[in-house]
PDB file of N, CA and C in Angstrom:
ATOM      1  N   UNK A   1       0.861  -1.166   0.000  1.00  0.00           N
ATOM      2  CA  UNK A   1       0.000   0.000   0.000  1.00  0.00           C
ATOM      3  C   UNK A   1       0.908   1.229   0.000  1.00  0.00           C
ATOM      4  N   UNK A   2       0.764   1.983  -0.744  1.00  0.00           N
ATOM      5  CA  UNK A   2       1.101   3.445  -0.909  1.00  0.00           C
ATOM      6  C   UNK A   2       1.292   4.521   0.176  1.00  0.00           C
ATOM      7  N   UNK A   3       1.972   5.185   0.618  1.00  0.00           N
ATOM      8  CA  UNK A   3       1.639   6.302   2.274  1.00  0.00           C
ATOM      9  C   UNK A   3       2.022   7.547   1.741  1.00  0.00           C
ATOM     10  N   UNK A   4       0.780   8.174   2.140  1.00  0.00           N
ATOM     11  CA  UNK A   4       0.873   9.878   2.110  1.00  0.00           C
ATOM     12  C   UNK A   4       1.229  10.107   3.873  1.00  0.00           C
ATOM     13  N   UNK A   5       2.339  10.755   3.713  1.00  0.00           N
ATOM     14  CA  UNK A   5       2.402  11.386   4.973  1.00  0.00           C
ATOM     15  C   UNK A   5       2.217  12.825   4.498  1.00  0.00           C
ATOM     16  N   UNK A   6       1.392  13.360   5.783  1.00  0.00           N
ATOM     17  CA  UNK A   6       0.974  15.398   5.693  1.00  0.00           C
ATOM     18  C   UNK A   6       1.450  15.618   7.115  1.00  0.00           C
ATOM     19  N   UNK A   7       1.637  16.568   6.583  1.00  0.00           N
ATOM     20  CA  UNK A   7       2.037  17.625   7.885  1.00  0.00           C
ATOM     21  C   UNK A   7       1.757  18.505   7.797  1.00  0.00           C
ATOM     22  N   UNK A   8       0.082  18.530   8.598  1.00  0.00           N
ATOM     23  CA  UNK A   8      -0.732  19.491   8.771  1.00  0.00           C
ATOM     24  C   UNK A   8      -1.025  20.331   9.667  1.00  0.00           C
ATOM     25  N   UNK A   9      -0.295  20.207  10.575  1.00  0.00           N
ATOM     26  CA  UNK A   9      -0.551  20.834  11.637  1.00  0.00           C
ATOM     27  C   UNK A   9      -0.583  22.441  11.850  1.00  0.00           C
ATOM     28  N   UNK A  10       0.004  23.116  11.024  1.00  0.00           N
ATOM     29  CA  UNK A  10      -0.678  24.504  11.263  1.00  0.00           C
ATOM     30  C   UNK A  10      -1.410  24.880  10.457  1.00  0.00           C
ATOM     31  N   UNK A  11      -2.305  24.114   9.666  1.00  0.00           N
ATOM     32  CA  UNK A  11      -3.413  24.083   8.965  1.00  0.00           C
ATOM     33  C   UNK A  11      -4.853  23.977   9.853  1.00  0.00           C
ATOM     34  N   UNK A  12      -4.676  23.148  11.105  1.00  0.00           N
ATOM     35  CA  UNK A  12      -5.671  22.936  12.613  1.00  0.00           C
ATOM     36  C   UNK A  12      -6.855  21.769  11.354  1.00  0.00           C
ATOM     37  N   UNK A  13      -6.642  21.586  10.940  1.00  0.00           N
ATOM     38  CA  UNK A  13      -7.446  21.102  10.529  1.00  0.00           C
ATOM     39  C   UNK A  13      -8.271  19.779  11.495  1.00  0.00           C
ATOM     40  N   UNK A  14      -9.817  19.781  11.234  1.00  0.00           N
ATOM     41  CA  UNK A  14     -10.746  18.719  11.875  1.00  0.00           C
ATOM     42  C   UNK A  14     -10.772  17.709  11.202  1.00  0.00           C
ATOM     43  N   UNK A  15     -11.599  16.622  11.579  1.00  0.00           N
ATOM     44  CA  UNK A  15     -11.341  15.148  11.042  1.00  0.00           C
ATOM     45  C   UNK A  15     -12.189  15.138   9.366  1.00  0.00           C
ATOM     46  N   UNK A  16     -13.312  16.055   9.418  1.00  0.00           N
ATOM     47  CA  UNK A  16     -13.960  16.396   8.092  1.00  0.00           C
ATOM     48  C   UNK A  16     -13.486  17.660   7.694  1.00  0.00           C
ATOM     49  N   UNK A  17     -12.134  18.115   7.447  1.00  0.00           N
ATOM     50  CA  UNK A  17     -11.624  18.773   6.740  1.00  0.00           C
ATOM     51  C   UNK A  17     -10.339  17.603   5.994  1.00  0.00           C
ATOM     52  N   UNK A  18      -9.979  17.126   7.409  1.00  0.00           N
ATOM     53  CA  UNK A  18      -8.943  16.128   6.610  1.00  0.00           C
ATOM     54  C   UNK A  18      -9.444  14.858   5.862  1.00  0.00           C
ATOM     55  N   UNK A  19     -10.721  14.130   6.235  1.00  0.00           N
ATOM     56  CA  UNK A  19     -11.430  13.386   5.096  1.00  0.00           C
ATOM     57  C   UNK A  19     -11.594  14.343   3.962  1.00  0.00           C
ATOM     58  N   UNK A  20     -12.095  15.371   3.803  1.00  0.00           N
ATOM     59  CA  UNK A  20     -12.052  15.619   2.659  1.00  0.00           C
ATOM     60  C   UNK A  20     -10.378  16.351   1.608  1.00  0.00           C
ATOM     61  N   UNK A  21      -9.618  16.335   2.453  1.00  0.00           N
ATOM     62  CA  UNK A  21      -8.334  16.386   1.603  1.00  0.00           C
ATOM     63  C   UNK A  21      -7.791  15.057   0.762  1.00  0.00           C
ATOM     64  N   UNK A  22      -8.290  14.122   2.194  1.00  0.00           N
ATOM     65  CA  UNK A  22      -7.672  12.392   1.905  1.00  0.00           C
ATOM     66  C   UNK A  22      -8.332  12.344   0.753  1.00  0.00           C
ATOM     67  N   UNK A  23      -9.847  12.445   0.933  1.00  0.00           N
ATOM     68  CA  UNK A  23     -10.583  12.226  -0.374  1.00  0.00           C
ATOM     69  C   UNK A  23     -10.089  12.399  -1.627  1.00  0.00           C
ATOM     70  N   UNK A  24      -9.564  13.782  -1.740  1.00  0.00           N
ATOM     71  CA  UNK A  24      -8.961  14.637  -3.128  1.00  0.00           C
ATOM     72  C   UNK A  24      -7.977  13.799  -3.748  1.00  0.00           C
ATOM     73  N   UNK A  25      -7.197  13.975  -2.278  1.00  0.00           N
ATOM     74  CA  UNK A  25      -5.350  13.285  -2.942  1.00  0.00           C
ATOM     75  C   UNK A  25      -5.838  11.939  -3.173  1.00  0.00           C
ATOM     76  N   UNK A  26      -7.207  10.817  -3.060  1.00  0.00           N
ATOM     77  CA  UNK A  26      -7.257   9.425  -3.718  1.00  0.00           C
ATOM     78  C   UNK A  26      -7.459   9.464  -4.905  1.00  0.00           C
ATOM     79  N   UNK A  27      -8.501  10.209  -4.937  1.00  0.00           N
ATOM     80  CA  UNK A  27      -9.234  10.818  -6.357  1.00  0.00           C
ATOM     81  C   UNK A  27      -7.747  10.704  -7.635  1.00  0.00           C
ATOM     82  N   UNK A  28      -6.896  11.552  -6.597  1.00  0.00           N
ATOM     83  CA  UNK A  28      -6.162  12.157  -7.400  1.00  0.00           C
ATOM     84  C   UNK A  28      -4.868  10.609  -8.155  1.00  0.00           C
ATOM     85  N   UNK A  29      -4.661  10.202  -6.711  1.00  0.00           N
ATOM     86  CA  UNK A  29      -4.231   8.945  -7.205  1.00  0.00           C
ATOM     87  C   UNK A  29      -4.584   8.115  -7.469  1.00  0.00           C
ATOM     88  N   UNK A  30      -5.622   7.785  -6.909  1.00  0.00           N
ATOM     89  CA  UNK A  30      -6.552   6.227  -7.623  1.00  0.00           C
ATOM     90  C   UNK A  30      -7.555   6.428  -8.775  1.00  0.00           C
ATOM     91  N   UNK A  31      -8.107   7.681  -8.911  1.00  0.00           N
ATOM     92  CA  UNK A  31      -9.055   7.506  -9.935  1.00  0.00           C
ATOM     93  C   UNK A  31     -10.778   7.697  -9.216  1.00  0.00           C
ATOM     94  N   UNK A  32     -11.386   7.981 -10.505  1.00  0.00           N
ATOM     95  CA  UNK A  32     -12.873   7.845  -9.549  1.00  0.00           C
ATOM     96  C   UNK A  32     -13.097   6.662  -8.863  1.00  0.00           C
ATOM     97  N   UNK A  33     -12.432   4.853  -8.942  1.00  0.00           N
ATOM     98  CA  UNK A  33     -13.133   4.345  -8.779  1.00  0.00           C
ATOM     99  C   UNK A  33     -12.870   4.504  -6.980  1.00  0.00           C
ATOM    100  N   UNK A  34     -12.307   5.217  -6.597  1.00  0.00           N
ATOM    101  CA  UNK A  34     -11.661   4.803  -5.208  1.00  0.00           C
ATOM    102  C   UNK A  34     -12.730   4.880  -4.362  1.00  0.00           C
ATOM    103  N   UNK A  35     -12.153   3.742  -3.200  1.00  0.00           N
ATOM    104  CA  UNK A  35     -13.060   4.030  -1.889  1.00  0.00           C
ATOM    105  C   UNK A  35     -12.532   4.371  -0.465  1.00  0.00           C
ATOM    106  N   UNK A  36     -13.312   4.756   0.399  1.00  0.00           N
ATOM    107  CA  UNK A  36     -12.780   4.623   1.662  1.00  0.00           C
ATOM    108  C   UNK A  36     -13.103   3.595   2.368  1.00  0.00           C
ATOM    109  N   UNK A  37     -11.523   2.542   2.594  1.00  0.00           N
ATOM    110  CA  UNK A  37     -11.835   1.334   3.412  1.00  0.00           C
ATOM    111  C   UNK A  37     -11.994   1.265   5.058  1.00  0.00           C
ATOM    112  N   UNK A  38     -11.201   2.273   5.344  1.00  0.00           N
ATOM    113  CA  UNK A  38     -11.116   2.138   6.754  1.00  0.00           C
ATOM    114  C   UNK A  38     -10.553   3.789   7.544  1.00  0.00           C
ATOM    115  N   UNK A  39     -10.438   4.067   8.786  1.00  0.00           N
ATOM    116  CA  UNK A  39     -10.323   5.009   8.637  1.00  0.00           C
ATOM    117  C   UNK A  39      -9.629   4.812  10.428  1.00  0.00           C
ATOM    118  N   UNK A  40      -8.872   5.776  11.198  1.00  0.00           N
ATOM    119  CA  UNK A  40      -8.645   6.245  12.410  1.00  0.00           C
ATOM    120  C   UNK A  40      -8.543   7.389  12.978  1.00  0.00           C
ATOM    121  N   UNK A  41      -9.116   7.936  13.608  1.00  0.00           N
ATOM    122  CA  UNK A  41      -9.299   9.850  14.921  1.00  0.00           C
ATOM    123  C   UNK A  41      -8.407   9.572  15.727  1.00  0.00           C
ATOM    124  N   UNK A  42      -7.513   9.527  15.856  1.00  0.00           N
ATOM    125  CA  UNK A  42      -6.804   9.339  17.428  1.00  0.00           C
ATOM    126  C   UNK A  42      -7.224  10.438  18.609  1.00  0.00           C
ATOM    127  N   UNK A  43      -7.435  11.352  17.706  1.00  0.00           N
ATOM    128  CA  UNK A  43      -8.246  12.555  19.074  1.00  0.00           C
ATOM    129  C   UNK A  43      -9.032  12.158  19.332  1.00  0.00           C
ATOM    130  N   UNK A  44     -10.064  11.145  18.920  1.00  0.00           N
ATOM    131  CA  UNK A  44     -11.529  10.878  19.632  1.00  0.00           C
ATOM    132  C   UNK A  44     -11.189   9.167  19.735  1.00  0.00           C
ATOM    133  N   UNK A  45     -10.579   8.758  19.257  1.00  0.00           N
ATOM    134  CA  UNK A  45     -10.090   7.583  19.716  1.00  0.00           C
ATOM    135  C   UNK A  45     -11.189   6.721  18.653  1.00  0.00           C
ATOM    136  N   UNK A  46     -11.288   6.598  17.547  1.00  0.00           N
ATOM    137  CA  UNK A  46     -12.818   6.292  17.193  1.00  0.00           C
ATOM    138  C   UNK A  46     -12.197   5.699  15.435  1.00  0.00           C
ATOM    139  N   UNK A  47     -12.507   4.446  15.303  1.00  0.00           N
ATOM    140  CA  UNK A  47     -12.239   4.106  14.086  1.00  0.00           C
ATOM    141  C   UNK A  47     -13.382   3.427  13.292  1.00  0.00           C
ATOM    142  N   UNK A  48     -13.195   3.112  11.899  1.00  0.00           N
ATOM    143  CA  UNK A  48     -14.038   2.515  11.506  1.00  0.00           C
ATOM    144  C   UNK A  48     -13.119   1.621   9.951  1.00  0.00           C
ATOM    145  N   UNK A  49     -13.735   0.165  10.230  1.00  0.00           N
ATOM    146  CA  UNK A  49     -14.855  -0.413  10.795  1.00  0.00           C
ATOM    147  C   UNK A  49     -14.653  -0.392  12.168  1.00  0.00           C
ATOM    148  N   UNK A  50     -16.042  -0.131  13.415  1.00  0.00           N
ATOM    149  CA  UNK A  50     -15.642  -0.202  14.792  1.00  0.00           C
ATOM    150  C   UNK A  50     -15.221  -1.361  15.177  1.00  0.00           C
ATOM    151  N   UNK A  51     -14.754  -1.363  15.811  1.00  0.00           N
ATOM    152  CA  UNK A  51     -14.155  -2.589  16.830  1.00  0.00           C
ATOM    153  C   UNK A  51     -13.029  -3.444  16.125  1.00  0.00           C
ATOM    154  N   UNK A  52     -12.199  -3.119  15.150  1.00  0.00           N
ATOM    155  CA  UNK A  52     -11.681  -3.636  14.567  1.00  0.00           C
ATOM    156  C   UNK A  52      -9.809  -3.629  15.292  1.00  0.00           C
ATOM    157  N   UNK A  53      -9.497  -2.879  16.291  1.00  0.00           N
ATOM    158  CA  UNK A  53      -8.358  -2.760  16.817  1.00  0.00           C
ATOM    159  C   UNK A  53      -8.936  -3.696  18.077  1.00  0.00           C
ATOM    160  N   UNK A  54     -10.012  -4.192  18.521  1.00  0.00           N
ATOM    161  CA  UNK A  54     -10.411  -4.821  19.654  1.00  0.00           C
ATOM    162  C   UNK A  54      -9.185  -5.965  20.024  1.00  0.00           C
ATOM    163  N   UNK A  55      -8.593  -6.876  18.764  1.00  0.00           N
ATOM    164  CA  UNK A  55      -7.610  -7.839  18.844  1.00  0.00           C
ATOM    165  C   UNK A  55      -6.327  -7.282  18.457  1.00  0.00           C
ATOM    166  N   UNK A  56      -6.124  -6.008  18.117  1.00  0.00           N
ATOM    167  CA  UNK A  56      -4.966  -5.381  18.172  1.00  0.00           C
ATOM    168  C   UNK A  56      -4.300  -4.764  19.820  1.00  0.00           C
ATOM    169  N   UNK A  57      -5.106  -4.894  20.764  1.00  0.00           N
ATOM    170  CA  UNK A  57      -4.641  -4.299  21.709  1.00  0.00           C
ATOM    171  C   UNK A  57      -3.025  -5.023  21.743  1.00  0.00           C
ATOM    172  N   UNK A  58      -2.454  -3.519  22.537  1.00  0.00           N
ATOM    173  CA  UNK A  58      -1.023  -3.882  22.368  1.00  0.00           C
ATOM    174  C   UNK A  58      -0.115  -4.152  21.707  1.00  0.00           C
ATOM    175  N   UNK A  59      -0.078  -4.302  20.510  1.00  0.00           N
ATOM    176  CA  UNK A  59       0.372  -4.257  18.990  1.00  0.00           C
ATOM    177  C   UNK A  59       0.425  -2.526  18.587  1.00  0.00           C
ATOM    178  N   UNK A  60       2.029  -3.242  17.844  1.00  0.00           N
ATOM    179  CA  UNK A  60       2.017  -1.504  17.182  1.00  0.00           C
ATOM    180  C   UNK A  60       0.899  -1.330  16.098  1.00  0.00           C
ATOM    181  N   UNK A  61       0.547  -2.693  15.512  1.00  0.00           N
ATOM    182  CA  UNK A  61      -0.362  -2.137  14.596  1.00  0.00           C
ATOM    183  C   UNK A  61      -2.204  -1.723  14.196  1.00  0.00           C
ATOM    184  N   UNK A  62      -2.245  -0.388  14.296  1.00  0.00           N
ATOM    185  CA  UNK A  62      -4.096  -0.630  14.060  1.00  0.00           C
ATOM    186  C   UNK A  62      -4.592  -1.344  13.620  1.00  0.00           C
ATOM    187  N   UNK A  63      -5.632  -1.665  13.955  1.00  0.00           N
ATOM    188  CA  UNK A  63      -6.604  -2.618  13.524  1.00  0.00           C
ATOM    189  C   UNK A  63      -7.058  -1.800  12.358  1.00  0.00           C
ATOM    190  N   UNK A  64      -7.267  -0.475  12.175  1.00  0.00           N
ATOM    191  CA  UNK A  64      -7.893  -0.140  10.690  1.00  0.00           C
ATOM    192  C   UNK A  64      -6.875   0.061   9.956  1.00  0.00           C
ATOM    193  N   UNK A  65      -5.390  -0.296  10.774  1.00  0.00           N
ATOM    194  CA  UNK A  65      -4.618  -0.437   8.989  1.00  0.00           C
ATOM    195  C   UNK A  65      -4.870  -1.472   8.444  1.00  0.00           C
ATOM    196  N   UNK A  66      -4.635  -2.387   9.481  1.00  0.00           N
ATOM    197  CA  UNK A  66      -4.411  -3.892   9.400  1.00  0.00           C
ATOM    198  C   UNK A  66      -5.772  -4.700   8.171  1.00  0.00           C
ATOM    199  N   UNK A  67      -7.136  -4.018   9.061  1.00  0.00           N
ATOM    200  CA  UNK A  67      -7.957  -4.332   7.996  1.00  0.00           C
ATOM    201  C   UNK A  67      -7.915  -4.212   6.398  1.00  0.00           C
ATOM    202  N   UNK A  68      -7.399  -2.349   6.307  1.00  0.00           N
ATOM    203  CA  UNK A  68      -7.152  -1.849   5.070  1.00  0.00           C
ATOM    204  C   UNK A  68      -6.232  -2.928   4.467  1.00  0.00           C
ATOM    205  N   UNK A  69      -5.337  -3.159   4.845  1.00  0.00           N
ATOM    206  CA  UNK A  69      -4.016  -4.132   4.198  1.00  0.00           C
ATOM    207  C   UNK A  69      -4.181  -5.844   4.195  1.00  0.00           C
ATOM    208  N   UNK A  70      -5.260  -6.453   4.718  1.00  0.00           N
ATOM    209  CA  UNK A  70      -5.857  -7.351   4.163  1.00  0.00           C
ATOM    210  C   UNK A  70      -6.757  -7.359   3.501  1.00  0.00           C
ATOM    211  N   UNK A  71      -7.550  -6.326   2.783  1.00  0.00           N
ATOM    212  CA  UNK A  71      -8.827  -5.795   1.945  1.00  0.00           C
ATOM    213  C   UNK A  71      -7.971  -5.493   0.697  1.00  0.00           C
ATOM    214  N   UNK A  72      -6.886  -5.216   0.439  1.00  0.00           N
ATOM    215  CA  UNK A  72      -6.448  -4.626  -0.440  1.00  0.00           C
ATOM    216  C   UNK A  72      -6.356  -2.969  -0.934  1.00  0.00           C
ATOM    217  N   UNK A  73      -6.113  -2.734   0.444  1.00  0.00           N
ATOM    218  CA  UNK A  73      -6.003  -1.351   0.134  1.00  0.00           C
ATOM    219  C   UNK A  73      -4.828  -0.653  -1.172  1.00  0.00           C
ATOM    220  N   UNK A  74      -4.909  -0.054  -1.512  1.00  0.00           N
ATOM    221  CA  UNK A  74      -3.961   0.597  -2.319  1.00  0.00           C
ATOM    222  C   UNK A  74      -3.052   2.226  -2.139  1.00  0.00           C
ATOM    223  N   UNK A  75      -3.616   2.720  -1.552  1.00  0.00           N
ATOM    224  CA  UNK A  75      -3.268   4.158  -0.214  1.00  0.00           C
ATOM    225  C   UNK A  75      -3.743   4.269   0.636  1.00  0.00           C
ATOM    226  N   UNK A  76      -2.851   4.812   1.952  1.00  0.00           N
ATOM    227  CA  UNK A  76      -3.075   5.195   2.863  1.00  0.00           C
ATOM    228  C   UNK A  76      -2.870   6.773   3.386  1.00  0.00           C
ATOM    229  N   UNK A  77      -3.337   7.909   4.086  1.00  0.00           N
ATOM    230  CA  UNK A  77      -3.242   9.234   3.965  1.00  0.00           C
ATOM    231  C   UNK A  77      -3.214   9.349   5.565  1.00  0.00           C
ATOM    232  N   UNK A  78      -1.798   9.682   6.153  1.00  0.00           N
ATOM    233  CA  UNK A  78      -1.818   9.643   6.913  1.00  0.00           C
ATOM    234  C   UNK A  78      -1.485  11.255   7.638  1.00  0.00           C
ATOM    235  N   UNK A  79      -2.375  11.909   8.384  1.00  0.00           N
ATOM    236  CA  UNK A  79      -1.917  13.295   9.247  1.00  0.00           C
ATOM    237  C   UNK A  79      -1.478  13.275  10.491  1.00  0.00           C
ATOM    238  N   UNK A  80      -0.086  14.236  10.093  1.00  0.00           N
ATOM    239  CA  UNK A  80       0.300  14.131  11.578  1.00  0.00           C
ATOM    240  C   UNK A  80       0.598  13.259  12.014  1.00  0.00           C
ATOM    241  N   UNK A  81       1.915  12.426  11.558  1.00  0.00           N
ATOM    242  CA  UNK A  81       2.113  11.037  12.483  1.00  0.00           C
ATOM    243  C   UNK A  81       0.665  10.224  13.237  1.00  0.00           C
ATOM    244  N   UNK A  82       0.142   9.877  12.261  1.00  0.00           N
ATOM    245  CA  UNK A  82      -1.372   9.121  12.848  1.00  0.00           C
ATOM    246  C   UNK A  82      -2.479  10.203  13.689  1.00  0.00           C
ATOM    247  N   UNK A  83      -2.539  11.204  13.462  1.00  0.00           N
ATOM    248  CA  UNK A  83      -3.434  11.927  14.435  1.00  0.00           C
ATOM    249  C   UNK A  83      -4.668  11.693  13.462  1.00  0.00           C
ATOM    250  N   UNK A  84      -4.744  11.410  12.492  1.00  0.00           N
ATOM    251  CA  UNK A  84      -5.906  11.159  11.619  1.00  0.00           C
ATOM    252  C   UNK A  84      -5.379  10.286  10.225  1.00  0.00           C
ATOM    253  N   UNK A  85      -5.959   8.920   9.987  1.00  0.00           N
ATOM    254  CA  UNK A  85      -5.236   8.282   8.749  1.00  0.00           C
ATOM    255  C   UNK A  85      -6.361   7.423   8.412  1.00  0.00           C
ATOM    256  N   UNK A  86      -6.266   7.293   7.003  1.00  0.00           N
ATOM    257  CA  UNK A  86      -7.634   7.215   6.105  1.00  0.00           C
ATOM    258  C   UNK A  86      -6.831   6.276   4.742  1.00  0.00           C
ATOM    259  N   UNK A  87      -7.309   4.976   4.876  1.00  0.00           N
ATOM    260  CA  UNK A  87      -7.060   4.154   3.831  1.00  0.00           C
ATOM    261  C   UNK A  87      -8.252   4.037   2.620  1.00  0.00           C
ATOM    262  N   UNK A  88      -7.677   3.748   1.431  1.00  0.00           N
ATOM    263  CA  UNK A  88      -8.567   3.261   0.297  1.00  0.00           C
ATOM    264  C   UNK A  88      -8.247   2.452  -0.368  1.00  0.00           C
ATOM    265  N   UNK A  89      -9.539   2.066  -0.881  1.00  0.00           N
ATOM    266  CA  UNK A  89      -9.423   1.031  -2.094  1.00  0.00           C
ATOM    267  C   UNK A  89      -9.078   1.883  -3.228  1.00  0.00           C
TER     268      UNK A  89
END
């Protein structure tokens, strides 16, 4: 899978400002057909699909990467060292 790292931070941007950037830059790389597979807030602590880090406890790795990267994700858009990161198909 592909990684956008941003460094957004004096941009302040919210979690639906940065979905909709992630959105752009897939668009931009994948094409219309892209989707959003999975997604993580670390400020609100809140991912989706939910409960999917439930068997990740303690592991470096999220459960919504982890999902993304057995689904076949193809990018990942990550802000801020994980403060918000948004995979697609």
């Amino acid at each position: 899978m592909k990684s956008l790292r941003l460094d957004t931070a004096e941009l302040d941007l919210d979690f639906n400002a940065a979905l909709k950037l992630a959105t752009a830059l897939a668009l931009h790389h994948l094409g219309d057909d892209t989707m959003l597979l999975s997604w993580y807030d670390r400020e609100r602590d809140l991912e989706s699909p939910a409960g999917v880090s439930e068997c990740h406890e303690g592991c470096a790795t999220k459960g919504s990467w982890d999902y993304a990267l057995n689904r076949g994700a193809r990018l990942a858009v990550d802000f801020d060292s994980g403060r918000y990161t948004f995979c697609f198909l």
